[in-house]
N, C-alpha and C. Protein backbone atom coordinates (compact mmCIF):
# COMPACT_ATOMS: atom_id res chain seq x y z
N UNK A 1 14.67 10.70 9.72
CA UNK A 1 13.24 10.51 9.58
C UNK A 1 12.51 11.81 9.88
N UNK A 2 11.38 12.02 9.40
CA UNK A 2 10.70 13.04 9.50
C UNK A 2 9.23 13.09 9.44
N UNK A 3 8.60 13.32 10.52
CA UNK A 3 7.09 13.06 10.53
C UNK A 3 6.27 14.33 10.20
N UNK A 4 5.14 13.56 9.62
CA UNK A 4 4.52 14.36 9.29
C UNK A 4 2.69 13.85 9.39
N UNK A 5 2.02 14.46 9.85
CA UNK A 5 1.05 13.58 10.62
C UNK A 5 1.41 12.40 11.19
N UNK A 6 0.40 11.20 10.84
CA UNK A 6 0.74 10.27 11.28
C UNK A 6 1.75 9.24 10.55
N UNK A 7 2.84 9.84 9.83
CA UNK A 7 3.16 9.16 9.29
C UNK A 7 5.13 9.34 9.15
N UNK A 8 5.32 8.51 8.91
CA UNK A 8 7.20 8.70 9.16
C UNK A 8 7.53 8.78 8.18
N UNK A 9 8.19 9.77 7.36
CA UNK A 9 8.58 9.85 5.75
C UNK A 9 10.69 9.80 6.33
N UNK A 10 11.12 8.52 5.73
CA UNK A 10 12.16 8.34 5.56
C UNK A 10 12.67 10.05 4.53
N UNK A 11 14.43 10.55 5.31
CA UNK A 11 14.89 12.08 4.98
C UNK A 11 15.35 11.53 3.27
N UNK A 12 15.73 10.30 3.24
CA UNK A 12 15.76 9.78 1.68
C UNK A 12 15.21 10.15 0.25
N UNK A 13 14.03 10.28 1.15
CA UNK A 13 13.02 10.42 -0.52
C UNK A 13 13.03 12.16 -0.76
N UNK A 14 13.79 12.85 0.12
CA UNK A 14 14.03 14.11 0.02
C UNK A 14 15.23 14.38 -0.43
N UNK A 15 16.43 13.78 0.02
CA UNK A 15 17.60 13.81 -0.58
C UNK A 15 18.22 12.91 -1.49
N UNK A 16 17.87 12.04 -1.88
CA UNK A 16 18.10 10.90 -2.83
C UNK A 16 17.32 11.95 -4.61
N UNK A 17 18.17 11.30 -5.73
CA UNK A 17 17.61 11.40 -6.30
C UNK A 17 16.91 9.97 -7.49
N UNK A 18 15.80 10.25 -8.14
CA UNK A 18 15.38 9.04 -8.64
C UNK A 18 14.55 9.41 -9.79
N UNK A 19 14.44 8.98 -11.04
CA UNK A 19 13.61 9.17 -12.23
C UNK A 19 13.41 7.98 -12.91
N UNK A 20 12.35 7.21 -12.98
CA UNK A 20 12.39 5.90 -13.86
C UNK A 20 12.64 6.14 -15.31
N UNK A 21 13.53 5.35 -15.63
CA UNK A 21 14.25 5.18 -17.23
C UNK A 21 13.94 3.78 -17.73
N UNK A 22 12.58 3.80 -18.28
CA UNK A 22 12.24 2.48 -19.03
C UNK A 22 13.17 1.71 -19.95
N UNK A 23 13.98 3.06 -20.52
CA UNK A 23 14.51 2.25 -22.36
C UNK A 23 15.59 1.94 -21.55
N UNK A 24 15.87 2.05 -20.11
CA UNK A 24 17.55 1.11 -19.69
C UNK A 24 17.40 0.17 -18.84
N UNK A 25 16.13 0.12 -18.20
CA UNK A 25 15.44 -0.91 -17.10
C UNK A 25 14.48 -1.82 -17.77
N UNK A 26 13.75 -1.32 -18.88
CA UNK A 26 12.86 -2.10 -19.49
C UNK A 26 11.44 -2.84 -18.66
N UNK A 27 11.41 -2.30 -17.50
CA UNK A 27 10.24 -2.64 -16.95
C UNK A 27 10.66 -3.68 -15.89
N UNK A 28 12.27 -4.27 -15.53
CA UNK A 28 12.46 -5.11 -15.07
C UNK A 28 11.88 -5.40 -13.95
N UNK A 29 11.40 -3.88 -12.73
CA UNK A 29 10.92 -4.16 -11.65
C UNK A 29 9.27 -4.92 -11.43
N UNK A 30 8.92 -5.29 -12.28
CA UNK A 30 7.77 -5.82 -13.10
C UNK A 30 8.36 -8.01 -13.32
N UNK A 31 9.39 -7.79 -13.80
CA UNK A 31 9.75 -9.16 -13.97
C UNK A 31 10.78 -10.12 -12.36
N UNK A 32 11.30 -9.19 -11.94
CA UNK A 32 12.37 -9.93 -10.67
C UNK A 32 11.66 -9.48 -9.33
N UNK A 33 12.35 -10.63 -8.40
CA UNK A 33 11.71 -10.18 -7.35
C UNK A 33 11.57 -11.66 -6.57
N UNK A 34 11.26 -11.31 -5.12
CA UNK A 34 10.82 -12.54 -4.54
C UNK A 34 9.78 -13.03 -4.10
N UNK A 35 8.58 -11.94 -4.32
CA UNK A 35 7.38 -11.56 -4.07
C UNK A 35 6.57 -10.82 -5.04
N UNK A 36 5.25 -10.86 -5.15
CA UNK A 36 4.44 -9.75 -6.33
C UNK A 36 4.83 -8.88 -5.47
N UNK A 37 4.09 -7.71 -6.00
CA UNK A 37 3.67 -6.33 -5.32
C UNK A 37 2.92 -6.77 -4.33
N UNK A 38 2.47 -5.47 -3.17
CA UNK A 38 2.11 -5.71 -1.99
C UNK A 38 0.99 -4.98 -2.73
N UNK A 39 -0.06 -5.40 -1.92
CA UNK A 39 -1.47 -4.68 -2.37
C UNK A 39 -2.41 -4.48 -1.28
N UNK A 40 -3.10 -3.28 -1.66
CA UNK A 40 -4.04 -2.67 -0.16
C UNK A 40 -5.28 -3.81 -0.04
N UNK A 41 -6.05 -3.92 1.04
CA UNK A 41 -7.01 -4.97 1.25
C UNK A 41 -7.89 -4.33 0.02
N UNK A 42 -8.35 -3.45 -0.35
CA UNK A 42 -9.20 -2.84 -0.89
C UNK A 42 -8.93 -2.76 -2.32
N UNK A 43 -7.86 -2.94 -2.71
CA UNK A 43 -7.62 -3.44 -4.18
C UNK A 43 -7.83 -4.57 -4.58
N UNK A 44 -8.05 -5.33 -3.20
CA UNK A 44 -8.44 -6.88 -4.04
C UNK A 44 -9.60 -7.03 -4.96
N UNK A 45 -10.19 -6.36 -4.00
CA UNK A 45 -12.04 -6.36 -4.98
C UNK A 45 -11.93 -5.68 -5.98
N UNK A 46 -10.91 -4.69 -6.18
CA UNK A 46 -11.23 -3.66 -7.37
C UNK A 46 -10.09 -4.31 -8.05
N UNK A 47 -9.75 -5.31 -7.75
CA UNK A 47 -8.92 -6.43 -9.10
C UNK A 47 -9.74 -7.09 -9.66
N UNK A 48 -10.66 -7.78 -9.19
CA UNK A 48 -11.41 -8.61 -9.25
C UNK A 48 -12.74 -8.38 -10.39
N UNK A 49 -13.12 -7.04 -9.81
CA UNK A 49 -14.40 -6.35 -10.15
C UNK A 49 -13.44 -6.14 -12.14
N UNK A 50 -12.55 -5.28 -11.82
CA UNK A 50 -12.20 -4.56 -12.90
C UNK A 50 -11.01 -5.81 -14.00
N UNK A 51 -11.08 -6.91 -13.54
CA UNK A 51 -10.92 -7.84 -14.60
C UNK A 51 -10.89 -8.24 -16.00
N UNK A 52 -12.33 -8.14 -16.55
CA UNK A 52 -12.71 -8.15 -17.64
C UNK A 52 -11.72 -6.69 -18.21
N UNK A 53 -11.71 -5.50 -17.51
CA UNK A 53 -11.21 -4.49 -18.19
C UNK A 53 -9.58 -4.86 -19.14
N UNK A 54 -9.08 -5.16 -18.06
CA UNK A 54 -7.62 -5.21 -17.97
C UNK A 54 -6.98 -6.71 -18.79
N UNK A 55 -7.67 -7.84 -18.50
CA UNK A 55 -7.41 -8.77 -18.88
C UNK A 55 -6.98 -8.94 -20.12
N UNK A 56 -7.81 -8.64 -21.47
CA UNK A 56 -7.17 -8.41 -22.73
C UNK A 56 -5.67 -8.03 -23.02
N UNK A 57 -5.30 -7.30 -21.94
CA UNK A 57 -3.57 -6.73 -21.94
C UNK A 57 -2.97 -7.77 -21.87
N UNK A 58 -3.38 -8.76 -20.90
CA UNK A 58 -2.16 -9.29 -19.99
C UNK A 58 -1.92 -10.57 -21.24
N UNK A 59 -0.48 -11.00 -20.38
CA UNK A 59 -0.15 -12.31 -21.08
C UNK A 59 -1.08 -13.59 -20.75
N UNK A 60 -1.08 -14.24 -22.00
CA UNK A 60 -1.81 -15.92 -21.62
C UNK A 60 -1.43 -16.34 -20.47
N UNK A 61 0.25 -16.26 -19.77
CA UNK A 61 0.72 -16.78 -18.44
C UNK A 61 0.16 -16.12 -17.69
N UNK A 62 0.47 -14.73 -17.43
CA UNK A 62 -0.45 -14.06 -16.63
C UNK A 62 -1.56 -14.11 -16.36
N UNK A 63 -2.30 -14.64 -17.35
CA UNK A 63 -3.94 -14.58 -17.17
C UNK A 63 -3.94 -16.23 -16.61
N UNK A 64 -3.73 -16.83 -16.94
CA UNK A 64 -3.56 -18.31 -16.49
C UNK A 64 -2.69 -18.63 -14.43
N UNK A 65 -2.12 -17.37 -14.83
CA UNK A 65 -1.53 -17.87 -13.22
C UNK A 65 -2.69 -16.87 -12.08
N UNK A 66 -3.11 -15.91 -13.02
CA UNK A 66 -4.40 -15.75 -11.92
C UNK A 66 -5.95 -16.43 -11.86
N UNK A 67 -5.89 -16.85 -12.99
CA UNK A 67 -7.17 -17.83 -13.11
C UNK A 67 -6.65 -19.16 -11.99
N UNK A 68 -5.15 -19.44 -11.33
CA UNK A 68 -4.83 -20.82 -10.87
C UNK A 68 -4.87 -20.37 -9.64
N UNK A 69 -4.22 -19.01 -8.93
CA UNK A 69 -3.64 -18.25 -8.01
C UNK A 69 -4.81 -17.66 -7.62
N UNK A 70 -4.96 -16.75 -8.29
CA UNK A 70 -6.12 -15.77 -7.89
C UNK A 70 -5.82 -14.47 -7.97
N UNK A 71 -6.47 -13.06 -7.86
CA UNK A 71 -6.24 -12.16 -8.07
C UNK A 71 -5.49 -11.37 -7.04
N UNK A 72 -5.37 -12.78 -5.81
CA UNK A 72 -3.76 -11.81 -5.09
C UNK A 72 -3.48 -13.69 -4.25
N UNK A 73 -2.23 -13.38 -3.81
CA UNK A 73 -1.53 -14.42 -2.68
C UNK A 73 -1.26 -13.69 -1.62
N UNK A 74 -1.03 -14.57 -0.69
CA UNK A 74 -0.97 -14.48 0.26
C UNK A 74 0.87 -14.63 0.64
N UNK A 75 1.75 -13.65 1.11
CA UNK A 75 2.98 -14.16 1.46
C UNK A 75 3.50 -14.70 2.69
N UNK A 76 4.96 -14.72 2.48
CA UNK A 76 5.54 -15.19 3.66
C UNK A 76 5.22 -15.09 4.96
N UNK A 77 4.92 -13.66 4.39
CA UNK A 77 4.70 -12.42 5.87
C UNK A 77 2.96 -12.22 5.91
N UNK A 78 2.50 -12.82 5.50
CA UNK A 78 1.07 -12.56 5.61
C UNK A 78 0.41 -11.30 5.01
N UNK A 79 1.12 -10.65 4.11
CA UNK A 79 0.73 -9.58 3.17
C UNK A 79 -0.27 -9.77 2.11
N UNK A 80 -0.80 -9.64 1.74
CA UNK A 80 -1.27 -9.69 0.32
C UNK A 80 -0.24 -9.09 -1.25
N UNK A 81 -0.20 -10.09 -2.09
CA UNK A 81 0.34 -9.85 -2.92
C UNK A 81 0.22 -9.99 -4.22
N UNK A 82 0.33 -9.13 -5.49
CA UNK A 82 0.14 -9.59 -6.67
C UNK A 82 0.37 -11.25 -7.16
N UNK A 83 -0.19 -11.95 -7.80
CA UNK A 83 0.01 -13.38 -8.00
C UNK A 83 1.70 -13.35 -9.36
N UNK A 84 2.56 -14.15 -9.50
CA UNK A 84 3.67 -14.56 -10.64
C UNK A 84 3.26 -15.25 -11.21
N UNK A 85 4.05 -14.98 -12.34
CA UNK A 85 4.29 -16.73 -13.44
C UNK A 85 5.37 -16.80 -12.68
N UNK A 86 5.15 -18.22 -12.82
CA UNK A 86 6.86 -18.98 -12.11
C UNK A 86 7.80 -18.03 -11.47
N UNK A 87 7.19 -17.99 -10.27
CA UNK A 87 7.68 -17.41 -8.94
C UNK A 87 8.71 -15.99 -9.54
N UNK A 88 8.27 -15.54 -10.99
CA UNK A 88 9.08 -14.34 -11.04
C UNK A 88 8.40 -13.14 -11.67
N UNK A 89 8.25 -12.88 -12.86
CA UNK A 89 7.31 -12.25 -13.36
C UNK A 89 5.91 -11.73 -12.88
N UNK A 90 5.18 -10.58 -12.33
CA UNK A 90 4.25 -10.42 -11.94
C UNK A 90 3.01 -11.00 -13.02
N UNK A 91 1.67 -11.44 -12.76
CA UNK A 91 0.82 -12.08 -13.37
C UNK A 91 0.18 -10.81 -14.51
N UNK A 92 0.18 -9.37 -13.69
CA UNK A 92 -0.87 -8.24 -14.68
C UNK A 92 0.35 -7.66 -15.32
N UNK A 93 1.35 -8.23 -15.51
CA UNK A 93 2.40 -7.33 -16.79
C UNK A 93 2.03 -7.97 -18.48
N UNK A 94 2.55 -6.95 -18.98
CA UNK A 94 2.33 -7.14 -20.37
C UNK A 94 3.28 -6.86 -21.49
N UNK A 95 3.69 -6.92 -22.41
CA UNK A 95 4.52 -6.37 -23.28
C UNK A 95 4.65 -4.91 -23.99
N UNK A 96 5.46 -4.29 -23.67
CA UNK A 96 5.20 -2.94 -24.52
C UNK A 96 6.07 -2.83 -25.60
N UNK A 97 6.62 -1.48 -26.77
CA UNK A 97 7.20 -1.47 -27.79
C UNK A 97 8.64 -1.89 -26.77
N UNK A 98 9.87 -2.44 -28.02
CA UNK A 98 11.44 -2.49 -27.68
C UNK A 98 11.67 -3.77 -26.64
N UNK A 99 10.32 -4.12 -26.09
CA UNK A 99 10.60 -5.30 -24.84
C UNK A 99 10.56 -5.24 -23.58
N UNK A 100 9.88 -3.61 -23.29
CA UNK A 100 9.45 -3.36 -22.23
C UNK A 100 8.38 -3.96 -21.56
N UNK A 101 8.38 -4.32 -19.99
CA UNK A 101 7.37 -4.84 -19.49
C UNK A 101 6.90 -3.91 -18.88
N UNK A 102 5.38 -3.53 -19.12
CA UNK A 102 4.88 -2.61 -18.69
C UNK A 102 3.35 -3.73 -17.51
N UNK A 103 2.38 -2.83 -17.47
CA UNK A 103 1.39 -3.46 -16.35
C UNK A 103 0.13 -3.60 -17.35
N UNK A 104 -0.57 -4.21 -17.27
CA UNK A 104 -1.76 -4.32 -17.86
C UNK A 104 -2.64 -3.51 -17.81
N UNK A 105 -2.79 -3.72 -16.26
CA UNK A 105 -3.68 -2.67 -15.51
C UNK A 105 -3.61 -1.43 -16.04
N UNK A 106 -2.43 -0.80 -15.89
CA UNK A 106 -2.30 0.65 -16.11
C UNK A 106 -2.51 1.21 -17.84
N UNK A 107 -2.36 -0.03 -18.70
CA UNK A 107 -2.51 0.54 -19.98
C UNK A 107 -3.79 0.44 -20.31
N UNK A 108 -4.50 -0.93 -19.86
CA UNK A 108 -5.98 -0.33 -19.73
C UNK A 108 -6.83 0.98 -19.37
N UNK A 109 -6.20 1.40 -18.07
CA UNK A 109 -6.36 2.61 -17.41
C UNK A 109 -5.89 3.73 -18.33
N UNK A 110 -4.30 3.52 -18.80
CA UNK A 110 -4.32 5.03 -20.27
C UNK A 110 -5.61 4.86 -21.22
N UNK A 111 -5.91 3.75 -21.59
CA UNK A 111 -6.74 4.02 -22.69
C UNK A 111 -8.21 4.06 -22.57
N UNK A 112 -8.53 4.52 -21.19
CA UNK A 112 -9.99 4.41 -20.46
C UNK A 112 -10.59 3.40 -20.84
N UNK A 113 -10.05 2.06 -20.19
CA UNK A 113 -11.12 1.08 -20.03
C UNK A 113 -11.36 0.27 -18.60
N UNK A 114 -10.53 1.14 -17.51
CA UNK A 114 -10.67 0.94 -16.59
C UNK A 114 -10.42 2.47 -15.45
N UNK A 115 -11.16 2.37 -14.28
CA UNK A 115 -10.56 3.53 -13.48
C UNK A 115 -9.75 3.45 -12.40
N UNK A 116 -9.49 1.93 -12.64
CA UNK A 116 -8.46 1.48 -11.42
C UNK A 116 -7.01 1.75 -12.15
N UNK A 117 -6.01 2.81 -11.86
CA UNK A 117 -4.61 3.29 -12.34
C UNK A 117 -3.75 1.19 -12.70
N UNK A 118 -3.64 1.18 -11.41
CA UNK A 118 -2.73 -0.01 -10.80
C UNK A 118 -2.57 -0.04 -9.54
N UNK A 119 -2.10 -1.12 -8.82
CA UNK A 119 -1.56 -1.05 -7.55
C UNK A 119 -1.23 0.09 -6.92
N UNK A 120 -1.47 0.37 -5.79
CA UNK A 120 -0.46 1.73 -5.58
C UNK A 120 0.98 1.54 -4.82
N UNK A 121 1.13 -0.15 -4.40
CA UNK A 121 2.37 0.17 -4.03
C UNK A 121 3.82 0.81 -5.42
N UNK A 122 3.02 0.02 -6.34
CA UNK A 122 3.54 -0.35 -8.09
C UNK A 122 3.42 1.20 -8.56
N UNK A 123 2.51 1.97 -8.22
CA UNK A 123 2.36 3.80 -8.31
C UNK A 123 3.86 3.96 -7.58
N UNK A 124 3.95 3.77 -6.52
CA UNK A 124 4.53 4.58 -5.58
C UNK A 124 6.08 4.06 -5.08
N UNK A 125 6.47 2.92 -5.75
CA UNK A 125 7.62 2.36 -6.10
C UNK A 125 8.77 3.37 -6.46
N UNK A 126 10.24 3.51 -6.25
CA UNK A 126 10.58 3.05 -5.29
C UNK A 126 10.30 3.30 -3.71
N UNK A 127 9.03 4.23 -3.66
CA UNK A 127 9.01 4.21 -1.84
C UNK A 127 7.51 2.86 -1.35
N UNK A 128 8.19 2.45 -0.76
CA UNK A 128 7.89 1.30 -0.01
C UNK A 128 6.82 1.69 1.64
N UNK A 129 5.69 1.19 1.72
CA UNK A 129 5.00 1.44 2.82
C UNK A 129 5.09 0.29 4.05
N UNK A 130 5.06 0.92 5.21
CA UNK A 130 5.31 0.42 6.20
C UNK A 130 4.18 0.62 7.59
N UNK A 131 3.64 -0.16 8.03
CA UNK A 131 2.37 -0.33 8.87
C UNK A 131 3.14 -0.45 10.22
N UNK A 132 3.16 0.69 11.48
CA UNK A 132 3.17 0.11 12.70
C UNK A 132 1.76 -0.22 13.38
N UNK A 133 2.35 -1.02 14.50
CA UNK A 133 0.99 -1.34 14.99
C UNK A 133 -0.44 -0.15 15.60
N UNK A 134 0.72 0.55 16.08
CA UNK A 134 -0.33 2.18 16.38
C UNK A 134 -0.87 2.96 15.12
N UNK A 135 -0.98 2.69 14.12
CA UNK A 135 -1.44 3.50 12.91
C UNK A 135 -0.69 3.77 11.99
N UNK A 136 0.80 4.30 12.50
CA UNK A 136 1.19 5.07 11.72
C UNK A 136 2.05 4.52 10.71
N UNK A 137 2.44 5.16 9.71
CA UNK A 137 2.72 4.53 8.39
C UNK A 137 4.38 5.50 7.87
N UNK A 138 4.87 4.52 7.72
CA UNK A 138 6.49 4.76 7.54
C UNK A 138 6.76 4.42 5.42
N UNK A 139 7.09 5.69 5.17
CA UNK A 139 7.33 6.01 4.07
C UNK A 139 9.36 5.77 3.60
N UNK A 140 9.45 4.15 2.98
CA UNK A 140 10.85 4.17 2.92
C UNK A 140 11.31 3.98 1.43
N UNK A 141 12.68 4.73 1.54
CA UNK A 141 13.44 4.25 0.23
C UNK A 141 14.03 2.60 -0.05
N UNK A 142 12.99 2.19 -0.81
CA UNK A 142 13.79 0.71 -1.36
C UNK A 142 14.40 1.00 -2.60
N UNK A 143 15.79 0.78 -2.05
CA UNK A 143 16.82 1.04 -3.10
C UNK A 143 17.00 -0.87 -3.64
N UNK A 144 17.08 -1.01 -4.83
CA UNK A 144 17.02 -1.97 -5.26
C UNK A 144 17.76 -2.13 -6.63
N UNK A 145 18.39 -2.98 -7.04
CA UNK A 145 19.55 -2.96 -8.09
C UNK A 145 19.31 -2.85 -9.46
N UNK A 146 18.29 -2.97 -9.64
CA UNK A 146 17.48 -3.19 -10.90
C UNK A 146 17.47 -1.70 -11.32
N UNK A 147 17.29 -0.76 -10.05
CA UNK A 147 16.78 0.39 -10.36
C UNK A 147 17.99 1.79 -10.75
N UNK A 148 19.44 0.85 -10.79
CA UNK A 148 20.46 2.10 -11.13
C UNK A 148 20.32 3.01 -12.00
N UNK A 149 19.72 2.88 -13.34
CA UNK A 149 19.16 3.55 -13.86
C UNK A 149 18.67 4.68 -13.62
N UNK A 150 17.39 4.16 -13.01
CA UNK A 150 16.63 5.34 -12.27
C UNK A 150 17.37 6.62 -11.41
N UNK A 151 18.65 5.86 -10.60
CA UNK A 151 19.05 6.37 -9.93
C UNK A 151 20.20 7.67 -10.56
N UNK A 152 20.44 7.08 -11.69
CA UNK A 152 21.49 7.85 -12.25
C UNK A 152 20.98 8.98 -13.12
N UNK A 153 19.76 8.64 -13.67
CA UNK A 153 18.86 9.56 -14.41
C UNK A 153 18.19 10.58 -13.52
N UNK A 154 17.75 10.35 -11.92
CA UNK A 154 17.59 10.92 -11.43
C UNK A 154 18.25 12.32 -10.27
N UNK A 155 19.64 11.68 -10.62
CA UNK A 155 20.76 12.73 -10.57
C UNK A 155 20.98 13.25 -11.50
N UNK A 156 21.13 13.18 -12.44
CA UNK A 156 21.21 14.14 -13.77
C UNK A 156 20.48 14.96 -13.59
N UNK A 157 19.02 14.79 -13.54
CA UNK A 157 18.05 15.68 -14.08
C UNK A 157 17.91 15.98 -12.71
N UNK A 158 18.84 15.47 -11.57
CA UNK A 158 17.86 16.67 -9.83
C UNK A 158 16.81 16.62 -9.19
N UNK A 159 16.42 15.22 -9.71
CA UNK A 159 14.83 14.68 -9.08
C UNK A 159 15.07 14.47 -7.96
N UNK A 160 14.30 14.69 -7.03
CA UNK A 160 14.54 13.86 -5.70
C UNK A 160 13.25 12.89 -5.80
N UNK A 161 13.45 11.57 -5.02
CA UNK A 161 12.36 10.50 -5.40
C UNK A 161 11.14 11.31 -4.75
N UNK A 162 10.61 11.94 -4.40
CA UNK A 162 9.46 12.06 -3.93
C UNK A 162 8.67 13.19 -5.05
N UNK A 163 9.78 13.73 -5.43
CA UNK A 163 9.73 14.85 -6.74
C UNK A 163 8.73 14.25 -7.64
N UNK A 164 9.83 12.57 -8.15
CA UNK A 164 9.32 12.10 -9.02
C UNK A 164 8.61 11.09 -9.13
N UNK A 165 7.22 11.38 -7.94
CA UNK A 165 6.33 10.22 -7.47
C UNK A 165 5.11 11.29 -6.95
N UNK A 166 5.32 12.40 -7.39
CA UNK A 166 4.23 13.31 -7.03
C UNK A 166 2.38 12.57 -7.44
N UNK A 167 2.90 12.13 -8.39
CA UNK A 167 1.44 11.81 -8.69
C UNK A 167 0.95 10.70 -7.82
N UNK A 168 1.74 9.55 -7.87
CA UNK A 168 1.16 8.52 -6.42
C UNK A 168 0.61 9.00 -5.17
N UNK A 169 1.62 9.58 -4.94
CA UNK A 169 2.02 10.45 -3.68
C UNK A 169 0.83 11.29 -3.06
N UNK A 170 0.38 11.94 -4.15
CA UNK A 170 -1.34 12.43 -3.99
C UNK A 170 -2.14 11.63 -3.98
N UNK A 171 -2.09 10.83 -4.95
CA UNK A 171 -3.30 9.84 -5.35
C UNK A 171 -3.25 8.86 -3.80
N UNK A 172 -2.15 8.27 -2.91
CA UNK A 172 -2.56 8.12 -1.74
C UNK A 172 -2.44 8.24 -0.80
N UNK A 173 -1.79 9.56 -0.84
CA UNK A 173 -2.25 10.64 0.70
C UNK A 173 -2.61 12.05 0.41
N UNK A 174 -2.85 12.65 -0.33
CA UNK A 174 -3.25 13.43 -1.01
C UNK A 174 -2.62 14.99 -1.37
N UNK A 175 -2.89 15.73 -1.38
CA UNK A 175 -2.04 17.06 -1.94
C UNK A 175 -1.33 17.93 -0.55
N UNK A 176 -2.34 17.97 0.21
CA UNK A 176 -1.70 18.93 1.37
C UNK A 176 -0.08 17.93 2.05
N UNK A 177 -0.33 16.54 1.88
CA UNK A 177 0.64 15.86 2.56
C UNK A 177 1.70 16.08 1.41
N UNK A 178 1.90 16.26 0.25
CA UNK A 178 2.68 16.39 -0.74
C UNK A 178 2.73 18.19 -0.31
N UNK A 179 2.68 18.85 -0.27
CA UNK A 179 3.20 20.30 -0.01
C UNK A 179 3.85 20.05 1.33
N UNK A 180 3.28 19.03 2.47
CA UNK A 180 3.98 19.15 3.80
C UNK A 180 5.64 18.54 2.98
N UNK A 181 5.74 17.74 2.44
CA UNK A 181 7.10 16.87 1.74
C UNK A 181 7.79 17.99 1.55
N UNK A 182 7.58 19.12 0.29
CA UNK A 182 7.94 20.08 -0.35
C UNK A 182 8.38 21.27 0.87
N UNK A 183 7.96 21.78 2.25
CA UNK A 183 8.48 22.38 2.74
C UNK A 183 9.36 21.39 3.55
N UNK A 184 9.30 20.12 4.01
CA UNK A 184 10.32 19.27 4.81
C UNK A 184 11.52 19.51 3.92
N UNK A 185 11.62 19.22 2.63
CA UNK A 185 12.54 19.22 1.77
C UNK A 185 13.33 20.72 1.97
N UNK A 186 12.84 21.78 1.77
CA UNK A 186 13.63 23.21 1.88
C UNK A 186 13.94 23.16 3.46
N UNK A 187 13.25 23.23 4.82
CA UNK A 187 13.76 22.59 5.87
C UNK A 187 14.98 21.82 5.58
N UNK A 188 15.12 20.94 5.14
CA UNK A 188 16.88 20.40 4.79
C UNK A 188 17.51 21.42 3.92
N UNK A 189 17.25 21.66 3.19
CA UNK A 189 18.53 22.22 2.33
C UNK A 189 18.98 23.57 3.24
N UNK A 190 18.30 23.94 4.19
CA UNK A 190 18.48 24.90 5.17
C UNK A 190 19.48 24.54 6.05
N UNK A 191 19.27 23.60 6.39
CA UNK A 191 20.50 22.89 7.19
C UNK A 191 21.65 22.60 7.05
C-alpha cells in the first residue's frame, strides 16, 4: 500500500497490468454482478436532473426498472447503487455495434447531450473505492473474472491499471494526485 495524501492507493494499480478490450468482454461488466454500480451521494441528483438527456439510449427494461426502482437502490451494505433489470443487468446500459453493452449515460455524454460522463465508480473500474471512517479513501484492485481480457491486453501493451484509468483518475482526484501515482510507480521499479 502506498499513501498518498489522504488516501491509500493499493501497490496493484502500479504493478498490475490492465486495458479494457470491448470486442472480447463485450461490455459484460455492465451485464453480471451482484449489485449495480456504487454511486457518489451527489450523482443521485445529477441522475435524476440529467434523465431526460440519457434516457432515449437506454433499454425499455432499463428505463422501466428505473421508473419502478428509481434512479439508485439502496444495498445490502447500505451503499447506494445503480438500479438492474432482473437482479443482473445494470438499468442505464444500452446496446452498441457487434452486441456490446455499453452505458447510456456515457453515449449521451459522447454525443453532447449531457455533461454528466457516467458514474465514476463505472469511470474508474477496475479500481474500486473504499471509505474509512477517518476520511481517508483506499484505492483497490478488483480483479474480477469477466475482466481477463483486460488483463491480458493489458500485459501486452504494458499498461499498468492506473496508466489506463488516467482519465477517471483526474476527473476524481485530479491531476497533481495522478503525477503523485506516476512518481510512486518509478519509486517501485527502483526497488
Amino acid at each position: 500500500m502506498i499513501e498518498i495524501d489522504d488516501k491509500i492507493v493499493s501497490a496493484d494499480l502500479l504493478r498490475e497490468c490492465f486495458a479494457c478490450d470491448l470486442t472480447a468482454c463485450k461490455g459484460i461488466c455492465c451485464v453480471e454482478g451482484n449489485a449495480g454500480a456504487p454511486l457518489e451521494i451527489d450523482e443521485v441528483d445529477t441522475l435524476e436532473r440529467e434523465y431526460p438527456n440519457y434516457r432515449p439510449y437506454m433499454t425499455a427494461e432499463g428505463i422501466e426498472a428505473v421508473e419502478r426502482q428509481g434512479f439508485m437502490v439502496v444495498d445490502e451494505e447500505g451503499d447506494y447503487t445503480t438500479p438492474l433489470v432482473d437482479d443482473a443487468e445494470c438499468a442505464y446500459a444500452c446496446r452498441g455495434e457487434g452486441g456490446v453493452t455499453l452505458c447510456a449515460i456515457e453515449k449521451a455524454w459522447q454525443e453532447g447531450r449531457t455533461t454528466f460522463r457516467k458514474p465514476i465508480s463505472c469511470h474508474l473500474y477496475p479500481i474500486r473505492l473504499m471509505r474509512f471512517s477517518n476520511g481517508t479513501i483506499g484505492l483497490n484492485y478488483h480483479r474480477w473474472s469477466v475482466c481477463e481480457a483486460a488483463r491480458t491486453c493489458g500485459r501486452k501493451l504494458g499498461i499498468p491499471v492506473y496508466k489506463s484509468l488516467r482519465e477517471p483518475i483526474i476527473r476524481r482526484f485530479g491531476e497533481e494526485f495522478y503525477r503523485a501515482l506516476e512518481a510512486a510507480e518509478e519509486l517501485l521499479k527502483q526497488q
